[in-house]
PDB file of N, CA and C in Angstrom:
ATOM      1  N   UNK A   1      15.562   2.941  -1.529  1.00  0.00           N
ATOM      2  CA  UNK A   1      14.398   3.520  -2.157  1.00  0.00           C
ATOM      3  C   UNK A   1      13.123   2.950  -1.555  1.00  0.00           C
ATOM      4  N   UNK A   2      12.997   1.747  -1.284  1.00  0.00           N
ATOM      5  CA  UNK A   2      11.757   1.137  -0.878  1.00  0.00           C
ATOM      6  C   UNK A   2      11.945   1.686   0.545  1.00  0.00           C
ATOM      7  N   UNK A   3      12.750   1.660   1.344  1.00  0.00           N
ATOM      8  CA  UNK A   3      12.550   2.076   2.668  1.00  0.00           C
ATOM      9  C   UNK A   3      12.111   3.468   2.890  1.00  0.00           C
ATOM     10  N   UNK A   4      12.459   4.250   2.098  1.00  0.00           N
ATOM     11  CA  UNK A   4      11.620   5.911   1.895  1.00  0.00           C
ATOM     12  C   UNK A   4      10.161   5.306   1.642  1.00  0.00           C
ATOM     13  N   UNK A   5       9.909   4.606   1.084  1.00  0.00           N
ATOM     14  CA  UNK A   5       8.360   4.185   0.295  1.00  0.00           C
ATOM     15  C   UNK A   5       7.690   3.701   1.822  1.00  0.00           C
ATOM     16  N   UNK A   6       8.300   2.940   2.364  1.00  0.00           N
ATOM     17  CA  UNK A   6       7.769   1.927   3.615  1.00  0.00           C
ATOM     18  C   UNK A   6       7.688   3.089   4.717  1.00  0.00           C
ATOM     19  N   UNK A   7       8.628   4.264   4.778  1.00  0.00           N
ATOM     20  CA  UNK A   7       8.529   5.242   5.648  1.00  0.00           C
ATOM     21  C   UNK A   7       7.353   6.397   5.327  1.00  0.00           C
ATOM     22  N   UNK A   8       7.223   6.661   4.234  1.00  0.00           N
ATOM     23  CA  UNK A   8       6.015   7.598   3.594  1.00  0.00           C
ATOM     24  C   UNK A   8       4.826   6.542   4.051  1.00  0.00           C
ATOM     25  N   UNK A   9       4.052   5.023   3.847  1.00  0.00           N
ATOM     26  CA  UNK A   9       3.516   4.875   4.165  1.00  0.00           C
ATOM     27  C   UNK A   9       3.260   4.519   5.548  1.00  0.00           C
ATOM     28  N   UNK A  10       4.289   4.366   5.840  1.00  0.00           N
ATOM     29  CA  UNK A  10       4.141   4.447   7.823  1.00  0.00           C
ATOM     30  C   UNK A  10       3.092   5.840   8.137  1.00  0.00           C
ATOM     31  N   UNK A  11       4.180   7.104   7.627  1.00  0.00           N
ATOM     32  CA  UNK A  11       3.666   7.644   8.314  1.00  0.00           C
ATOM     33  C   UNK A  11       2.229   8.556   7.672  1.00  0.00           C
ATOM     34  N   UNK A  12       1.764   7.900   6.809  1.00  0.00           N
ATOM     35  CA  UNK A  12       0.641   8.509   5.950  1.00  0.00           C
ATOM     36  C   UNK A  12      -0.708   7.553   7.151  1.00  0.00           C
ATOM     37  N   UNK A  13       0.006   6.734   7.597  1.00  0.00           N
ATOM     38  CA  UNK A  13      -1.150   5.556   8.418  1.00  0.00           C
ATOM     39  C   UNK A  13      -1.310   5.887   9.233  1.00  0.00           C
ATOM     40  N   UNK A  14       0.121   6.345   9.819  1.00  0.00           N
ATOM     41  CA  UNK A  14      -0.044   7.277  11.406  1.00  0.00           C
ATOM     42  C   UNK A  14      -0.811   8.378  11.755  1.00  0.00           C
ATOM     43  N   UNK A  15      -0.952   9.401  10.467  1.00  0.00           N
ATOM     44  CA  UNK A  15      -1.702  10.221  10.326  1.00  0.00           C
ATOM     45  C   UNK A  15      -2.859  10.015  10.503  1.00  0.00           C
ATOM     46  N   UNK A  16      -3.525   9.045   9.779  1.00  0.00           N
ATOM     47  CA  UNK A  16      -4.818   8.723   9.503  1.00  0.00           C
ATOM     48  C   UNK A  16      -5.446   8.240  10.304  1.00  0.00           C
ATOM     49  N   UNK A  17      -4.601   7.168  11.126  1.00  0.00           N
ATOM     50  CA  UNK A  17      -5.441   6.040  11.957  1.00  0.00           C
ATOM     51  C   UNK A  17      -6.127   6.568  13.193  1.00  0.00           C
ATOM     52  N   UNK A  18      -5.439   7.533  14.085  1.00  0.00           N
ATOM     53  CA  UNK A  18      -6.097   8.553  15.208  1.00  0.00           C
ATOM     54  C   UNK A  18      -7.707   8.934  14.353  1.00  0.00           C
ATOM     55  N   UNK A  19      -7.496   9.493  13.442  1.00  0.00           N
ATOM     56  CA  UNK A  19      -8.373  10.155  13.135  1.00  0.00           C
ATOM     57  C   UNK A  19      -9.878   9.661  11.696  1.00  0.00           C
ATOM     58  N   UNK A  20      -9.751   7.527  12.134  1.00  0.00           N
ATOM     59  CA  UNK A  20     -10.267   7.154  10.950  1.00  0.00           C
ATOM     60  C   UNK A  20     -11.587   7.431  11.342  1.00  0.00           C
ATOM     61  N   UNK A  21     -12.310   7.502  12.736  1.00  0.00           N
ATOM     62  CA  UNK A  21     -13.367   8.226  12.713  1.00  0.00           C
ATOM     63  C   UNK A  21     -14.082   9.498  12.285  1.00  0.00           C
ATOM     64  N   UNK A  22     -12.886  10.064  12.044  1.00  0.00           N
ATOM     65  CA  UNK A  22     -13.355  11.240  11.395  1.00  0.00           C
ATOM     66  C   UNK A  22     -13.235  11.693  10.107  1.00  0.00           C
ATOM     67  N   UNK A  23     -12.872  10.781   9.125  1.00  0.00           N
ATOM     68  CA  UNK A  23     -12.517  10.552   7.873  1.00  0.00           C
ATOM     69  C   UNK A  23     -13.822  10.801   7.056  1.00  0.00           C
ATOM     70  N   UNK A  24     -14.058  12.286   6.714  1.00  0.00           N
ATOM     71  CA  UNK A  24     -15.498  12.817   6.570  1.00  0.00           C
ATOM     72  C   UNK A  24     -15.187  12.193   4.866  1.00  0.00           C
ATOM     73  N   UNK A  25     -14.157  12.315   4.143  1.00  0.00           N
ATOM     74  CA  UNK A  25     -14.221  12.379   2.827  1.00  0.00           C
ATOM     75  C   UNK A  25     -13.895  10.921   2.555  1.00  0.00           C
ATOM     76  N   UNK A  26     -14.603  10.427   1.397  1.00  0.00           N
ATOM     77  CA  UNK A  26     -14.430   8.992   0.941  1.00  0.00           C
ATOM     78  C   UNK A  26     -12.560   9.076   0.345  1.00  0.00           C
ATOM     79  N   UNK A  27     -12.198   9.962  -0.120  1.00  0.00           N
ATOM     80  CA  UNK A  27     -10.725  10.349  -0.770  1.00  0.00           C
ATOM     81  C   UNK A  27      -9.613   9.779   0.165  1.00  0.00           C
ATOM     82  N   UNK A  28      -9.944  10.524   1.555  1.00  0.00           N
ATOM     83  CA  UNK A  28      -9.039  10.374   3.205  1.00  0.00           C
ATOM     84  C   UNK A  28      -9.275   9.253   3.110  1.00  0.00           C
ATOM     85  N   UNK A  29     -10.456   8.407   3.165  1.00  0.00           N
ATOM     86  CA  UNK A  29     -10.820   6.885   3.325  1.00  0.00           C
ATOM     87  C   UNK A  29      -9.749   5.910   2.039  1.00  0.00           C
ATOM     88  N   UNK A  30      -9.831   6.366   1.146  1.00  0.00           N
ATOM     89  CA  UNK A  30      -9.037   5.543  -0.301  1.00  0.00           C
ATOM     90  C   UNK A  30      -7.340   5.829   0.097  1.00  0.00           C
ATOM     91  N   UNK A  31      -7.073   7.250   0.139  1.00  0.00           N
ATOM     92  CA  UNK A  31      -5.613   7.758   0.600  1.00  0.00           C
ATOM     93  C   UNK A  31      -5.416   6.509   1.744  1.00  0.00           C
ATOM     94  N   UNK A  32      -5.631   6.044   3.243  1.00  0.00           N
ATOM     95  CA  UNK A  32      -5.324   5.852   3.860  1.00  0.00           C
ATOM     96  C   UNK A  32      -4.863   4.203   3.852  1.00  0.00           C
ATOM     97  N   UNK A  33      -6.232   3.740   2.970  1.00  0.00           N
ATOM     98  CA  UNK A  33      -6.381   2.541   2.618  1.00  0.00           C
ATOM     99  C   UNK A  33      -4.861   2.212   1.676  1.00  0.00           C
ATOM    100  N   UNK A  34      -4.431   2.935   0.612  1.00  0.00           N
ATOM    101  CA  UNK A  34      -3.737   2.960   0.004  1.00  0.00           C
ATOM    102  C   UNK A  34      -2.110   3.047   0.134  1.00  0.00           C
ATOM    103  N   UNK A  35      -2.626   3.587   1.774  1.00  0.00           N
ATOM    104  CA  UNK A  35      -0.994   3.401   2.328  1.00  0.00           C
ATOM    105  C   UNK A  35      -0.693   2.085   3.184  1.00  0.00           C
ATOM    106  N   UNK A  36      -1.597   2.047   3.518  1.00  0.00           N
ATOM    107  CA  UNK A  36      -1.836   0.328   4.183  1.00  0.00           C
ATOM    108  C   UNK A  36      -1.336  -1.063   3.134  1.00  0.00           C
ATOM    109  N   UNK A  37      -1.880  -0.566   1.950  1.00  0.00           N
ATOM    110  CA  UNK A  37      -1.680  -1.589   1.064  1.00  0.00           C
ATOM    111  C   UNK A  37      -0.464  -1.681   0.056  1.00  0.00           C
ATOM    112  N   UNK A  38       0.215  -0.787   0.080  1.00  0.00           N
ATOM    113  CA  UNK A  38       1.816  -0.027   0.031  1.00  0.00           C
ATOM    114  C   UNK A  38       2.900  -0.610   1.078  1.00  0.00           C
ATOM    115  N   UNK A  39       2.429  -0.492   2.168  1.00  0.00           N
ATOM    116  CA  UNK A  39       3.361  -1.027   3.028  1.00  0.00           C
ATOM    117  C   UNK A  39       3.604  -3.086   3.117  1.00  0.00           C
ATOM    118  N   UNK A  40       2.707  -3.318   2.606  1.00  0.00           N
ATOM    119  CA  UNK A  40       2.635  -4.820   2.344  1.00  0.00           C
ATOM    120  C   UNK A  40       3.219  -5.024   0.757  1.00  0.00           C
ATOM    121  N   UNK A  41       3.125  -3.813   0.075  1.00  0.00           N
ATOM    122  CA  UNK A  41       4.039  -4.162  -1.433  1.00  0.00           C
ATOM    123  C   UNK A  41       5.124  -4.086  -1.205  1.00  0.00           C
ATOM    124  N   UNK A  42       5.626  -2.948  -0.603  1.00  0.00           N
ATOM    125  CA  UNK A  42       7.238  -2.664  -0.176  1.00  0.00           C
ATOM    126  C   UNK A  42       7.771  -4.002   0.960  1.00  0.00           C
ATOM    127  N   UNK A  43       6.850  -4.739   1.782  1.00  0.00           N
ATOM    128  CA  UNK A  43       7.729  -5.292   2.512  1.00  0.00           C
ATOM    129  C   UNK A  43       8.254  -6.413   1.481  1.00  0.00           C
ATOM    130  N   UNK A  44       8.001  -6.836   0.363  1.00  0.00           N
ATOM    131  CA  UNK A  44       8.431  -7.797  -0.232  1.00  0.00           C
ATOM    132  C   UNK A  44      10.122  -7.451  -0.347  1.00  0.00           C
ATOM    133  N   UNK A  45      10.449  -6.112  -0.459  1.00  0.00           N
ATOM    134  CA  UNK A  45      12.243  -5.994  -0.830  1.00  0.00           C
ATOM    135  C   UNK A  45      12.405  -5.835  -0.290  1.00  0.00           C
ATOM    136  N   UNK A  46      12.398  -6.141   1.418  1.00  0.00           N
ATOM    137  CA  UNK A  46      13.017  -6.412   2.228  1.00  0.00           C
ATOM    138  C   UNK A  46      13.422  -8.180   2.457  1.00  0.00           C
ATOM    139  N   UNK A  47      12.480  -8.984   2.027  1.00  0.00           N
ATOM    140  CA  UNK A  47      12.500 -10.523   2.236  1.00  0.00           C
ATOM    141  C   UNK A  47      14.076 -10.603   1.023  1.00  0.00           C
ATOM    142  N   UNK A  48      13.996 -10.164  -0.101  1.00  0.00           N
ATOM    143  CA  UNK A  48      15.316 -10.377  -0.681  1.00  0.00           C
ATOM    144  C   UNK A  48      16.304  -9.897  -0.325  1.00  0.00           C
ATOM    145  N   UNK A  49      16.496  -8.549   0.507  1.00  0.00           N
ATOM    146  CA  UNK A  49      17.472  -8.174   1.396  1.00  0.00           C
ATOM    147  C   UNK A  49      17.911  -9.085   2.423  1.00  0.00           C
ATOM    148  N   UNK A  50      16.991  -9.634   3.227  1.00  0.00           N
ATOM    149  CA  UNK A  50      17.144 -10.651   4.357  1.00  0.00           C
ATOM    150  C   UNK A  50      18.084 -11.364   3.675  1.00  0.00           C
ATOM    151  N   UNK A  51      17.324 -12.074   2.587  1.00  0.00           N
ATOM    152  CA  UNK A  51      17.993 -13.610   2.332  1.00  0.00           C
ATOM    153  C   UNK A  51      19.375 -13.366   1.439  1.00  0.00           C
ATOM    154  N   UNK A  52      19.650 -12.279   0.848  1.00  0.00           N
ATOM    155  CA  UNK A  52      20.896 -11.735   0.413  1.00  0.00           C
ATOM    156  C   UNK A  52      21.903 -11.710   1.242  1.00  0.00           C
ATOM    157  N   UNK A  53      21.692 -11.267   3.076  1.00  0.00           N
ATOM    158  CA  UNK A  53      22.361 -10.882   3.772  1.00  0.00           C
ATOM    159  C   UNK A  53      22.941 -12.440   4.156  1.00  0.00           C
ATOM    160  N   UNK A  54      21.686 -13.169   4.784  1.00  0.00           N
ATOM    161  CA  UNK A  54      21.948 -14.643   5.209  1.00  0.00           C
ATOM    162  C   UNK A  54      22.689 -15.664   4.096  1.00  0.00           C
ATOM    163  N   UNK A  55      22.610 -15.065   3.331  1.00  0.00           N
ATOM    164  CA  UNK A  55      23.430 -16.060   2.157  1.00  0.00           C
ATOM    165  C   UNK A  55      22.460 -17.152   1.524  1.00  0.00           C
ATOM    166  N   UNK A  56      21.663 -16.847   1.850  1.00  0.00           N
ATOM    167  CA  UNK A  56      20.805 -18.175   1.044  1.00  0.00           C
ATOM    168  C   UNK A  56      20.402 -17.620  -0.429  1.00  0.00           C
ATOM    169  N   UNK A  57      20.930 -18.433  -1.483  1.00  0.00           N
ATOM    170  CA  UNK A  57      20.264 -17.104  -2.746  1.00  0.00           C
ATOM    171  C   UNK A  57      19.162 -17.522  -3.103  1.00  0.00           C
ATOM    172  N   UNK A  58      18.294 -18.797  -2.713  1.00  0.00           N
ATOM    173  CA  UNK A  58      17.302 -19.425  -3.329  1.00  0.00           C
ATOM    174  C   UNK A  58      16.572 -20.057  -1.708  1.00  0.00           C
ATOM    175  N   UNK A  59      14.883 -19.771  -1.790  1.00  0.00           N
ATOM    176  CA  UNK A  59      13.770 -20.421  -0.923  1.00  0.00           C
ATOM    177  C   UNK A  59      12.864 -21.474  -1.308  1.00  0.00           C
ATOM    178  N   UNK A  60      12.716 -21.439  -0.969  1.00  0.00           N
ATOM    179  CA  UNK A  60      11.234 -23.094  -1.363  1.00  0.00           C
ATOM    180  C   UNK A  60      10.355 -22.330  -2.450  1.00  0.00           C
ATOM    181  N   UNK A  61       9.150 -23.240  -2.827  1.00  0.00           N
ATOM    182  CA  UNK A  61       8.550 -23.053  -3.336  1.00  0.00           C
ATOM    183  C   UNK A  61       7.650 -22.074  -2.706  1.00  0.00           C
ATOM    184  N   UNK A  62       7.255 -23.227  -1.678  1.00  0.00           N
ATOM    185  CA  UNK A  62       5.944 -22.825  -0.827  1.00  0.00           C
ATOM    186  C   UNK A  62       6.263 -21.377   0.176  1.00  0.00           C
ATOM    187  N   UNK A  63       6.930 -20.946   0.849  1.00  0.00           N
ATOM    188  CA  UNK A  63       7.464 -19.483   1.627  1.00  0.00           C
ATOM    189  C   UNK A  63       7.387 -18.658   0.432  1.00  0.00           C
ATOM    190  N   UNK A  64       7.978 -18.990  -0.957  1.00  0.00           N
ATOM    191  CA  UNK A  64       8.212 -18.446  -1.968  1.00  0.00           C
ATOM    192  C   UNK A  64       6.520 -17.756  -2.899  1.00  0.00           C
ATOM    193  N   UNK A  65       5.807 -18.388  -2.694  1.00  0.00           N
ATOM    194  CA  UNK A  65       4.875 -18.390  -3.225  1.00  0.00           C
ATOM    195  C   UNK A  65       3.227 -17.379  -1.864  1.00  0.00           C
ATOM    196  N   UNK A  66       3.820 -18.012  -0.718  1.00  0.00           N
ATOM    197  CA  UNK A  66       3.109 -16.503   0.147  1.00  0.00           C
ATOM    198  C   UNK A  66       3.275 -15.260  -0.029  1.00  0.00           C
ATOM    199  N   UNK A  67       4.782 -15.352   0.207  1.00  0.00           N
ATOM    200  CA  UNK A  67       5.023 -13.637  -0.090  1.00  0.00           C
ATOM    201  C   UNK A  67       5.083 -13.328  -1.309  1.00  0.00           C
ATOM    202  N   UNK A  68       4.859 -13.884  -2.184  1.00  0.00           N
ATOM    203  CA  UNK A  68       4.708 -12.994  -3.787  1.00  0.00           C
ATOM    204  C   UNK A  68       3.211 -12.793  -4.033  1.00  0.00           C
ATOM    205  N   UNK A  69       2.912 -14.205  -3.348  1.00  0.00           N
ATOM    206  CA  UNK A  69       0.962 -13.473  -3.408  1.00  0.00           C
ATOM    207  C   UNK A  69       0.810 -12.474  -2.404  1.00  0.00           C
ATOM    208  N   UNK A  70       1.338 -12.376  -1.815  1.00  0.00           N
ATOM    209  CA  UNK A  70       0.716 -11.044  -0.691  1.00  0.00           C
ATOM    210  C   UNK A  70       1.142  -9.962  -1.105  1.00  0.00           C
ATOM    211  N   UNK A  71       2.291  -9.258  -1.711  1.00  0.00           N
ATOM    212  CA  UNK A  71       2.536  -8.848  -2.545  1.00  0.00           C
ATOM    213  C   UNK A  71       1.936  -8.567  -3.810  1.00  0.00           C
ATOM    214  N   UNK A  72       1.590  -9.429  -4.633  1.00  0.00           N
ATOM    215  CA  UNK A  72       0.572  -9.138  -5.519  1.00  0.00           C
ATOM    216  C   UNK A  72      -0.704  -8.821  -5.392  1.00  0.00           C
ATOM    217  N   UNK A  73      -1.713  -9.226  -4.289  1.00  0.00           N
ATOM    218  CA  UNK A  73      -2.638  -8.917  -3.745  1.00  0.00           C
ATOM    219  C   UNK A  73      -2.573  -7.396  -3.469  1.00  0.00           C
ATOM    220  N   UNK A  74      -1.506  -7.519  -2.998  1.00  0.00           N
ATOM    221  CA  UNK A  74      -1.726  -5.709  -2.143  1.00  0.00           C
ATOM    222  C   UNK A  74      -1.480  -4.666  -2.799  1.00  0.00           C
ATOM    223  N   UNK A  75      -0.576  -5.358  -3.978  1.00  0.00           N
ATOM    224  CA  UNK A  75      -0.307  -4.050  -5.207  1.00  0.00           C
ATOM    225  C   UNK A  75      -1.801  -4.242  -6.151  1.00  0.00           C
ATOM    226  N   UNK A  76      -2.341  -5.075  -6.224  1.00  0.00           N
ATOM    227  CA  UNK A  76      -3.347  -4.591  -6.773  1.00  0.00           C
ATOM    228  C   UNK A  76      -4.364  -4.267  -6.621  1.00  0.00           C
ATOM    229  N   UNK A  77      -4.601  -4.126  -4.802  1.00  0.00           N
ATOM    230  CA  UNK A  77      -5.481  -3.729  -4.410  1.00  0.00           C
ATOM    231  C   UNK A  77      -4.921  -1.954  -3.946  1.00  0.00           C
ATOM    232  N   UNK A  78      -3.459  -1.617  -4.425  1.00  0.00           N
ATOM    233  CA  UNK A  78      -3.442  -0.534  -4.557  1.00  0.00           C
ATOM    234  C   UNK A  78      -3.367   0.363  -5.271  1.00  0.00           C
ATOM    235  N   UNK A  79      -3.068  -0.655  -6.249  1.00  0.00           N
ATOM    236  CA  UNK A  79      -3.475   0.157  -7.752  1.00  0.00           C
ATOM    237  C   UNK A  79      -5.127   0.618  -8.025  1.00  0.00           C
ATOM    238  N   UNK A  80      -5.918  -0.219  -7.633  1.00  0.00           N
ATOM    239  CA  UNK A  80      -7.004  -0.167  -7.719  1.00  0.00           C
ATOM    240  C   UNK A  80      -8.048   0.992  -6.723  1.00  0.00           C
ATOM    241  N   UNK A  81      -7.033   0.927  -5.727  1.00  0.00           N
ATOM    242  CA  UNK A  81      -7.930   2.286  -4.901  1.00  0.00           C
ATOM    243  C   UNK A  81      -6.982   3.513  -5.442  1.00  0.00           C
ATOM    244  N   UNK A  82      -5.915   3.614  -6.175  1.00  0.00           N
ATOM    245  CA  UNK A  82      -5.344   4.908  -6.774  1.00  0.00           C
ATOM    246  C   UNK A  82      -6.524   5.188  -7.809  1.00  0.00           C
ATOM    247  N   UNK A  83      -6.983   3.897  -8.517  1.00  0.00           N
ATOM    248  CA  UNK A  83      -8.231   4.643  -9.683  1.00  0.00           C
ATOM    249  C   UNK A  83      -9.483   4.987  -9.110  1.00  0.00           C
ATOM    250  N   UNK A  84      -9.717   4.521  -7.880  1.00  0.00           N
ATOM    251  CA  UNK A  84     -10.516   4.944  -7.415  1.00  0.00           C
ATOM    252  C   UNK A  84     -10.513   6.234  -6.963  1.00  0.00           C
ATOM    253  N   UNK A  85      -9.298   6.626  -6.418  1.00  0.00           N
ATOM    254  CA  UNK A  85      -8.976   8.179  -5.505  1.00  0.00           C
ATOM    255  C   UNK A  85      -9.245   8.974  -6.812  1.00  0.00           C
ATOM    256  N   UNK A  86      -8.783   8.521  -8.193  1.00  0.00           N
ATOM    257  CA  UNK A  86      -8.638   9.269  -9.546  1.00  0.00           C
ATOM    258  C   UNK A  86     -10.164   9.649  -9.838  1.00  0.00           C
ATOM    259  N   UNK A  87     -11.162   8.668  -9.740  1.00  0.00           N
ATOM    260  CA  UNK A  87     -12.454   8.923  -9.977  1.00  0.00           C
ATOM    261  C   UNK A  87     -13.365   9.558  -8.901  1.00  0.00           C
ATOM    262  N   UNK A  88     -13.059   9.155  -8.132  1.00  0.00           N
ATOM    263  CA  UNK A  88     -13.620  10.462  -6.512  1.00  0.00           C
ATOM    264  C   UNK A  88     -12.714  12.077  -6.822  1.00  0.00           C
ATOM    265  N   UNK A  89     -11.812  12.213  -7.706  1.00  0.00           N
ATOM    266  CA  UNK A  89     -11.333  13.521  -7.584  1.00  0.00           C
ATOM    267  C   UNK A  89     -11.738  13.965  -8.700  1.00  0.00           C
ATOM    268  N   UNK A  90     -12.399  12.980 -10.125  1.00  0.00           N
ATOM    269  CA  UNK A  90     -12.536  13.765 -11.335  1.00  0.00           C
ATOM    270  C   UNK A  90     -14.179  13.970 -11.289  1.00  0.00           C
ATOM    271  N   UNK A  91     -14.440  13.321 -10.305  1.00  0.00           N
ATOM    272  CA  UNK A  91     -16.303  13.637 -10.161  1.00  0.00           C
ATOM    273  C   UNK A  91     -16.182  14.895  -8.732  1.00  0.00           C
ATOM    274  N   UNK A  92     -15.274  14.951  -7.923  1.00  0.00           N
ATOM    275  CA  UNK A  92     -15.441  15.719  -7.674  1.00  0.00           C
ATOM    276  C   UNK A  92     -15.294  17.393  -8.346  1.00  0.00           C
ATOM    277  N   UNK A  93     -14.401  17.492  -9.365  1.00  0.00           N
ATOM    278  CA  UNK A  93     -13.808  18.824 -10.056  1.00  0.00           C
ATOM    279  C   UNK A  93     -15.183  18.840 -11.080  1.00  0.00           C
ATOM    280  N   UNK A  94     -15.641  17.719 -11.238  1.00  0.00           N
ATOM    281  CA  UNK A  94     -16.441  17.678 -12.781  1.00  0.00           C
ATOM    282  C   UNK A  94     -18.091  17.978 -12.325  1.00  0.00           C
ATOM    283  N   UNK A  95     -18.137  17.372 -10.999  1.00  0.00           N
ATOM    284  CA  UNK A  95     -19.761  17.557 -10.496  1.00  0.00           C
ATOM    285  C   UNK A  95     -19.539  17.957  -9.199  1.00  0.00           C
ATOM    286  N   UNK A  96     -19.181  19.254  -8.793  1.00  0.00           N
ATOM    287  CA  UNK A  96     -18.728  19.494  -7.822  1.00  0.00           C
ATOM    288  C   UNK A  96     -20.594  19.897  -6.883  1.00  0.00           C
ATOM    289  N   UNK A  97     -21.296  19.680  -7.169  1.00  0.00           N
ATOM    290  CA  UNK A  97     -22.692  19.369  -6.477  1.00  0.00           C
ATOM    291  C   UNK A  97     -22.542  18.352  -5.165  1.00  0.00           C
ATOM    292  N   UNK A  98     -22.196  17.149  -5.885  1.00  0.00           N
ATOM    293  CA  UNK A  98     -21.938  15.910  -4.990  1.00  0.00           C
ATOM    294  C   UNK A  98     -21.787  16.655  -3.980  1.00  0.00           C
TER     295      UNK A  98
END
């Protein structure tokens, strides 16, 4: 499941990145951002796959404690541009002037 997730944001980046100069709409700008910051949430279930495979069932503190903050960082910096994409789309339908 996460590897569909890690593949949707691959290629939502791939899309985008050719063309971040031309990213006329702030929305394309949040969308793109949002897949960027997706692909750093999803790589976390892969680190427990690794260490499942290698047999180790337990890591340090400290390795342990990077990747859950980077992870947490990035999910909430993607949660946070989803409310943003939410409020660039309800001002756009609502004040379509802008």
């Amino acid at each position: 499941m996460s590897s569909k997730k890690l593949n949707k944001n691959c290629l939502a980046i791939s899309i985008f990145f050719p063309f971040l100069r031309s990213l006329h709409s702030f929305c394309q700008l949040l969308i793109a951002l949002e897949s960027f910051f997706g692909i750093f949430l999803n790589l976390n279930y892969f680190v427990s796959f690794v260490l499942s495979l290698i047999g180790q069932p337990f890591i340090k503190f400290v390795p342990c404690f990077w990747i859950q903050i980077l992870s947490i960082i990035t999910g909430n910096n993607a949660q946070m541009t989803m409310v943003l994409i939410g409020f660039d789309r309800l001002f756009a339908v609502k004040l379509p002037i802008w």
